[in-house]
C-alpha atoms as a PDB file:
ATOM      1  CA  UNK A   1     -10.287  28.441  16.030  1.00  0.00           C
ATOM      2  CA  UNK A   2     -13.356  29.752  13.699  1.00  0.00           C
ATOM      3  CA  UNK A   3     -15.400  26.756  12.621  1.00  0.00           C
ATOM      4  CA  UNK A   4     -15.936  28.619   9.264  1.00  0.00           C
ATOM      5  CA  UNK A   5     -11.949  27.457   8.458  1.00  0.00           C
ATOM      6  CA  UNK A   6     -12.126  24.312   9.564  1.00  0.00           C
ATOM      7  CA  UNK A   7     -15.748  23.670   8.462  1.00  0.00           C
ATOM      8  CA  UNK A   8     -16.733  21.188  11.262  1.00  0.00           C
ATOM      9  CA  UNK A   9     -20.407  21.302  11.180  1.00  0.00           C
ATOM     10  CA  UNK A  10     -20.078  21.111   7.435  1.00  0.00           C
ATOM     11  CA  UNK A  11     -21.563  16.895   6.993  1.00  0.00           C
ATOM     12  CA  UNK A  12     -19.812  17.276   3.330  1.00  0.00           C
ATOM     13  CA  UNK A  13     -16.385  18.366   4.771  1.00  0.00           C
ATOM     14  CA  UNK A  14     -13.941  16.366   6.574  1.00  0.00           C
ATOM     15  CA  UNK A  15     -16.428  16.139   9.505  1.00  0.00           C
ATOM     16  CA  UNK A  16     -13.988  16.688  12.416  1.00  0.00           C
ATOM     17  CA  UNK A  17     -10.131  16.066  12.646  1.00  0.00           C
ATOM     18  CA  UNK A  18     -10.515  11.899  13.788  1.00  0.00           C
ATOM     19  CA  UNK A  19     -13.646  11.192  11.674  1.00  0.00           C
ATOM     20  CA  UNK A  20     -13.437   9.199   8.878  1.00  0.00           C
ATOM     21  CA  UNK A  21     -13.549  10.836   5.227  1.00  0.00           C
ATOM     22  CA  UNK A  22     -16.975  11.257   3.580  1.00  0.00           C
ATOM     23  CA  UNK A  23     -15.959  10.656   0.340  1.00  0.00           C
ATOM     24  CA  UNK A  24     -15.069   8.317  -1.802  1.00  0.00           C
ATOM     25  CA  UNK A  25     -11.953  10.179  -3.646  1.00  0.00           C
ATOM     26  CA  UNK A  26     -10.180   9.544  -0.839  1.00  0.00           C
ATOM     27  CA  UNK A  27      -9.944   5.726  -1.086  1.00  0.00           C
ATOM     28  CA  UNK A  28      -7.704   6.117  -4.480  1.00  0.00           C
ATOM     29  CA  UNK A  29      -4.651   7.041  -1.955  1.00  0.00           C
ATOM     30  CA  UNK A  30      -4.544   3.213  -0.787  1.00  0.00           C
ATOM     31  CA  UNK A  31      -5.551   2.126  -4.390  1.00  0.00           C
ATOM     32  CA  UNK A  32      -2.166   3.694  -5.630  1.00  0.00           C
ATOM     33  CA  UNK A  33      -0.434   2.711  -2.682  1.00  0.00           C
ATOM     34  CA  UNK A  34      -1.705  -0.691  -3.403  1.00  0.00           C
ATOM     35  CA  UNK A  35      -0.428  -0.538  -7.291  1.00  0.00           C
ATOM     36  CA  UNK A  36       2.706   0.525  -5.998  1.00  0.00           C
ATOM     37  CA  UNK A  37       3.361  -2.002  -3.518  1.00  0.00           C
ATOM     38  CA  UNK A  38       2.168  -4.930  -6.221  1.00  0.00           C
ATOM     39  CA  UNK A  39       5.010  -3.565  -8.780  1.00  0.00           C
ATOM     40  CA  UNK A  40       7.575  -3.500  -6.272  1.00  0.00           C
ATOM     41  CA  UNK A  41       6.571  -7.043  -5.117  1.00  0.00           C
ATOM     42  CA  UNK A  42       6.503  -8.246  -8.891  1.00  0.00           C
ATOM     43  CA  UNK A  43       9.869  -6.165  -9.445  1.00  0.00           C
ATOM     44  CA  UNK A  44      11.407  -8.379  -6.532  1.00  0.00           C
ATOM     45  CA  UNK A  45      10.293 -11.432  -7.468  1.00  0.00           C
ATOM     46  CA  UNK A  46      11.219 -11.308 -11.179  1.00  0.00           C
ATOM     47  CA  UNK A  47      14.995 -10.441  -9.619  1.00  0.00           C
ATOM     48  CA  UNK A  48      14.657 -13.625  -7.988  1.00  0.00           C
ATOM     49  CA  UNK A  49      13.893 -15.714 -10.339  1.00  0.00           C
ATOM     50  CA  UNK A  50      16.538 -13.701 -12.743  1.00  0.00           C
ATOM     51  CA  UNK A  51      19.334 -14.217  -9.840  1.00  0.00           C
ATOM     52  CA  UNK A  52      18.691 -17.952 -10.015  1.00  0.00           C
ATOM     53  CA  UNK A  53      18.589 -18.629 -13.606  1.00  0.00           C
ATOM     54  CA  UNK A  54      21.710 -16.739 -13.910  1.00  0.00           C
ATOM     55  CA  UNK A  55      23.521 -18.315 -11.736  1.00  0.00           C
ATOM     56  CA  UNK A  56      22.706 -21.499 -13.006  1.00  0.00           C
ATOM     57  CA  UNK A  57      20.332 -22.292 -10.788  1.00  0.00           C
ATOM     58  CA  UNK A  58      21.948 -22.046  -7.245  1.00  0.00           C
ATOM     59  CA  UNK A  59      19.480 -20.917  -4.764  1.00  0.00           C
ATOM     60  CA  UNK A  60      21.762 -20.002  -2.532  1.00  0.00           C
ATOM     61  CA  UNK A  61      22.014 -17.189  -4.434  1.00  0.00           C
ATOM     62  CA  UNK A  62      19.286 -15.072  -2.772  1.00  0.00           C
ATOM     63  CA  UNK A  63      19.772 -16.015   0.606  1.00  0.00           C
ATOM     64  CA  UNK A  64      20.369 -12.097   1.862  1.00  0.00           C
ATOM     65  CA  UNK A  65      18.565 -11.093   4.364  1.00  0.00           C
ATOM     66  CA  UNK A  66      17.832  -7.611   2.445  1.00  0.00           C
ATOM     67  CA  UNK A  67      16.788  -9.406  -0.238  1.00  0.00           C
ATOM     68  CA  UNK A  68      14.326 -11.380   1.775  1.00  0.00           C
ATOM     69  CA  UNK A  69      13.192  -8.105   3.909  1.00  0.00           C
ATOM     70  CA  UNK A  70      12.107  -6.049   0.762  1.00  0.00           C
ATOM     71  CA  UNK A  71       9.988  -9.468  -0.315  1.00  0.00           C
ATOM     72  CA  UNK A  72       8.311  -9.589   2.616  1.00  0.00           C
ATOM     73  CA  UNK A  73       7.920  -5.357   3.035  1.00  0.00           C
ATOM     74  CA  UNK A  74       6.435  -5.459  -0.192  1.00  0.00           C
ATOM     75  CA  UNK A  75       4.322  -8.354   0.185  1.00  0.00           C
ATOM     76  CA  UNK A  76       2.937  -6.675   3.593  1.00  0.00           C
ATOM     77  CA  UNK A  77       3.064  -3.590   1.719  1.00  0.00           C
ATOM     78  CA  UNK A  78       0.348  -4.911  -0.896  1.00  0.00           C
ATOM     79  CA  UNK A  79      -2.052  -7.103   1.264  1.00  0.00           C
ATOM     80  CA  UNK A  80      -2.338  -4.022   4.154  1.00  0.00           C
ATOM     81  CA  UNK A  81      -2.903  -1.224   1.487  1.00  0.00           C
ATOM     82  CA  UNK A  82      -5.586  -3.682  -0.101  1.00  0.00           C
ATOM     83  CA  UNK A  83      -7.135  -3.812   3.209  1.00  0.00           C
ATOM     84  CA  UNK A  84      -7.465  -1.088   3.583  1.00  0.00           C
ATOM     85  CA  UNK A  85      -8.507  -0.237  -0.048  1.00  0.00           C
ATOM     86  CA  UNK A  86     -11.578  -2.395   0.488  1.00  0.00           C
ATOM     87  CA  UNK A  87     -12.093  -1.072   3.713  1.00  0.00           C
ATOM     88  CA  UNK A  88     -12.683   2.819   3.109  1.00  0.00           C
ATOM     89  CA  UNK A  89     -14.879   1.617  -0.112  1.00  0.00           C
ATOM     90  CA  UNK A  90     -16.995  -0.524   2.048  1.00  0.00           C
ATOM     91  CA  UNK A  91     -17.216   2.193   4.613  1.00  0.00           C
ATOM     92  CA  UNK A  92     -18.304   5.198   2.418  1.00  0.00           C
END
């Protein structure tokens, strides 16, 4: 493979296939990620709360387990992306 294309002595490049990025621009993919997840989390919640008022206040309403496992997806969702947010601006 020609080093030209894949510009690993570059220091401003990618820096090698394993190395971390150099730049900062790359840290907005977890930011989004992160905005994503805390909408969908929100989202869920609110259709919680919604599920129980309408029903009068039964929470046995929103005892399915799917419901549950996209609550706790998204929560994980959210606190790992935020992670690693902080974690690639702290190490750039």
């Amino acid at each position: 493979m020609n080093a030209s294309v894949v510009q690993l002595n570059d220091p401003n490049s990618m820096g090698g296939w394993f190395a971390p990025f150099t730049n900062r621009q790359y840290c907005a993919w977890f930011y989004w990620l992160m905005v994503i997840a805390a909408l969908s989390l929100v989202w869920q919640v609110l259709l919680a709360v919604y599920k129980i008022v309408v029903s009068g206040g039964k929470l046995y309403t929103i005892t399915s387990p799917v419901f549950w496992t996209m609550i706790i997806l998204n929560a994980i969702g959210y606190f790992s992306n935020r992670l690693m947010y902080s974690m690639c601006l702290n190490s750039v």
